[in-house]
C-alpha atoms as a PDB file:
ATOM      1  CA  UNK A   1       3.914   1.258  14.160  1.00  0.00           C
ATOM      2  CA  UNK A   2       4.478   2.862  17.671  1.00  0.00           C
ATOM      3  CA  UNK A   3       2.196   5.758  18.929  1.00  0.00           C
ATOM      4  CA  UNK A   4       4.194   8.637  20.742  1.00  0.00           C
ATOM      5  CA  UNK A   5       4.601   7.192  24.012  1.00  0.00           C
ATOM      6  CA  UNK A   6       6.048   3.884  22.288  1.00  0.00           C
ATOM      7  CA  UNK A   7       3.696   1.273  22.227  1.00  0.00           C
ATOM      8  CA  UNK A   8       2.991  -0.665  19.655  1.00  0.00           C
ATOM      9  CA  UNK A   9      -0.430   0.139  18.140  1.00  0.00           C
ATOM     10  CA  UNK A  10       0.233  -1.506  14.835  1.00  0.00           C
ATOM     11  CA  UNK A  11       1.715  -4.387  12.829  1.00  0.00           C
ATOM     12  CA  UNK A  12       2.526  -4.665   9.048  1.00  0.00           C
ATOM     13  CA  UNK A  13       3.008  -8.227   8.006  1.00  0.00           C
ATOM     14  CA  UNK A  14       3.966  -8.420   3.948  1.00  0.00           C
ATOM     15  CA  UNK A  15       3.758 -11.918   2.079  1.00  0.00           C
ATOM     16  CA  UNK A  16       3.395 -13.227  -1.262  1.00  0.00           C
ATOM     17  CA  UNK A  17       6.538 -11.832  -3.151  1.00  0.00           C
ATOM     18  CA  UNK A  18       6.600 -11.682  -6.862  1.00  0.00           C
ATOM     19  CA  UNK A  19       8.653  -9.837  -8.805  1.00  0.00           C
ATOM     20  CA  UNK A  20       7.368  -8.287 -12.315  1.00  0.00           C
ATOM     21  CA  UNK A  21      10.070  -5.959 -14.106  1.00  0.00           C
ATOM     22  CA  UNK A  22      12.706  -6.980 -12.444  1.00  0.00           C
ATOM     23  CA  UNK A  23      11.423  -5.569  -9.007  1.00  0.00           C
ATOM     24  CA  UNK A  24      10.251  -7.379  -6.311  1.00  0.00           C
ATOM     25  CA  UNK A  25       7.573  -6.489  -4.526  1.00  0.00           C
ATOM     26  CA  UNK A  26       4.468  -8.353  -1.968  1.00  0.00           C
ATOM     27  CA  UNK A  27       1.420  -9.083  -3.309  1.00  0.00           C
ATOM     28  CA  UNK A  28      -0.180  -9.471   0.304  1.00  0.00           C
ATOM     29  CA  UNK A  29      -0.230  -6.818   2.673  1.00  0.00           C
ATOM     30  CA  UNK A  30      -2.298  -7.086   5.941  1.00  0.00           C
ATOM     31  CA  UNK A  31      -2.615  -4.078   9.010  1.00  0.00           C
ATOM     32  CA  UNK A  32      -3.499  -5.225  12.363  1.00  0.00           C
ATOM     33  CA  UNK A  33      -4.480  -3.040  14.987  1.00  0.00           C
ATOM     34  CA  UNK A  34      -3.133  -4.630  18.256  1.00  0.00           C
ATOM     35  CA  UNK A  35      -5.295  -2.924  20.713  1.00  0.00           C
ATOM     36  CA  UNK A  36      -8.876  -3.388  18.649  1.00  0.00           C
ATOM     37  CA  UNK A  37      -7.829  -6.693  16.895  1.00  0.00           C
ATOM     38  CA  UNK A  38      -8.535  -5.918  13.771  1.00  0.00           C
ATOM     39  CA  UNK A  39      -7.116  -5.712  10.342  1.00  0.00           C
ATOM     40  CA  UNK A  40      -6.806  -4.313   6.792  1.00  0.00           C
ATOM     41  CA  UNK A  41      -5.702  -6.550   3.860  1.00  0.00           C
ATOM     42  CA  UNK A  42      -4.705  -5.358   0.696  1.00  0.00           C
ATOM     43  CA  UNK A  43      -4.033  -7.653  -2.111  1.00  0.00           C
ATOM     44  CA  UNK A  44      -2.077  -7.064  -5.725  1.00  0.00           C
ATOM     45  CA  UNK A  45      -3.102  -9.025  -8.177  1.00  0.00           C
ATOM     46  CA  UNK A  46      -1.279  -6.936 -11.135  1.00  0.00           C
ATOM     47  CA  UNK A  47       1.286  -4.625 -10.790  1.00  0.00           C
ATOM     48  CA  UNK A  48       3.130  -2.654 -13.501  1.00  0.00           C
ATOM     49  CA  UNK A  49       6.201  -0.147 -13.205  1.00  0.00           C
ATOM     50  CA  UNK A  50       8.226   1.879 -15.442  1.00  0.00           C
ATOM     51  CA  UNK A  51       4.653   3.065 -16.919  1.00  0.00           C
ATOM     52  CA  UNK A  52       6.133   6.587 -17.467  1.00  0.00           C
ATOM     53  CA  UNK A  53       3.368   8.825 -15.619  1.00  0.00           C
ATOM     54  CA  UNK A  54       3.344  12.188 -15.780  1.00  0.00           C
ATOM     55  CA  UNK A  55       5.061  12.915 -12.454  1.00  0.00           C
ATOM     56  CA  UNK A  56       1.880  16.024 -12.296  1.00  0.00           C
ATOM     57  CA  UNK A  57       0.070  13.275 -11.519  1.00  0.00           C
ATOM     58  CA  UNK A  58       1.463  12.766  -8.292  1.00  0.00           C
ATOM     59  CA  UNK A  59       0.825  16.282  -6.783  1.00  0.00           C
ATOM     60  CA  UNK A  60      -1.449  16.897  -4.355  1.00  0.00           C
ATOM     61  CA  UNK A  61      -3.834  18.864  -6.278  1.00  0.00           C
ATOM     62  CA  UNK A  62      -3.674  15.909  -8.943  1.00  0.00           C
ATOM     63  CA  UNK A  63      -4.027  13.243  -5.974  1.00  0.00           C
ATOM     64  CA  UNK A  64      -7.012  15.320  -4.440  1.00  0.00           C
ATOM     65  CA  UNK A  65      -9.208  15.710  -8.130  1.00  0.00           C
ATOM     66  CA  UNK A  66      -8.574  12.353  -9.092  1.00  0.00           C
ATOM     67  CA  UNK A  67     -11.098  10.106 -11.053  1.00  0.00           C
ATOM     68  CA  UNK A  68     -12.502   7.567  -9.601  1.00  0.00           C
ATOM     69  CA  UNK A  69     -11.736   3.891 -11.454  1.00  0.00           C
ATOM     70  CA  UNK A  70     -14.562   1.437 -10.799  1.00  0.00           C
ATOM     71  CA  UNK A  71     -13.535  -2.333 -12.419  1.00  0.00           C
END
């Protein structure tokens, strides 16, 4: 990622690529920050697609009031 003045401010580095109904996808995801050295890593244990969803539930106002899921 690249601010406006083109310099790079961010890197996405993907890993770990499964594939569960028939689409491939990464199960490891980490964000670094070049300037502050640091990072965000997000990691998929399960994934599931074709779930039919309500496609509501991808509206802003739905996105904004949604429930919180604790595991």
């Amino acid at each position: 990622m690249y601010d406006r003045d083109g310099k790079l401010v961010r890197e996405l580095h993907a890993s770990t690529l499964k594939k569960a109904s028939g689409i491939w996808g990464a199960r490891h995801v980490e964000m670094r920050s070049v300037e502050e050295k640091t990072r965000t890593v997000l990691t998929i244990d399960e994934a599931k697609f074709n779930q039919h969803l309500d496609e509501k539930l991808f509206m802003p106002e739905s996105l904004e009031n949604a429930p919180v899921i604790k595991h």
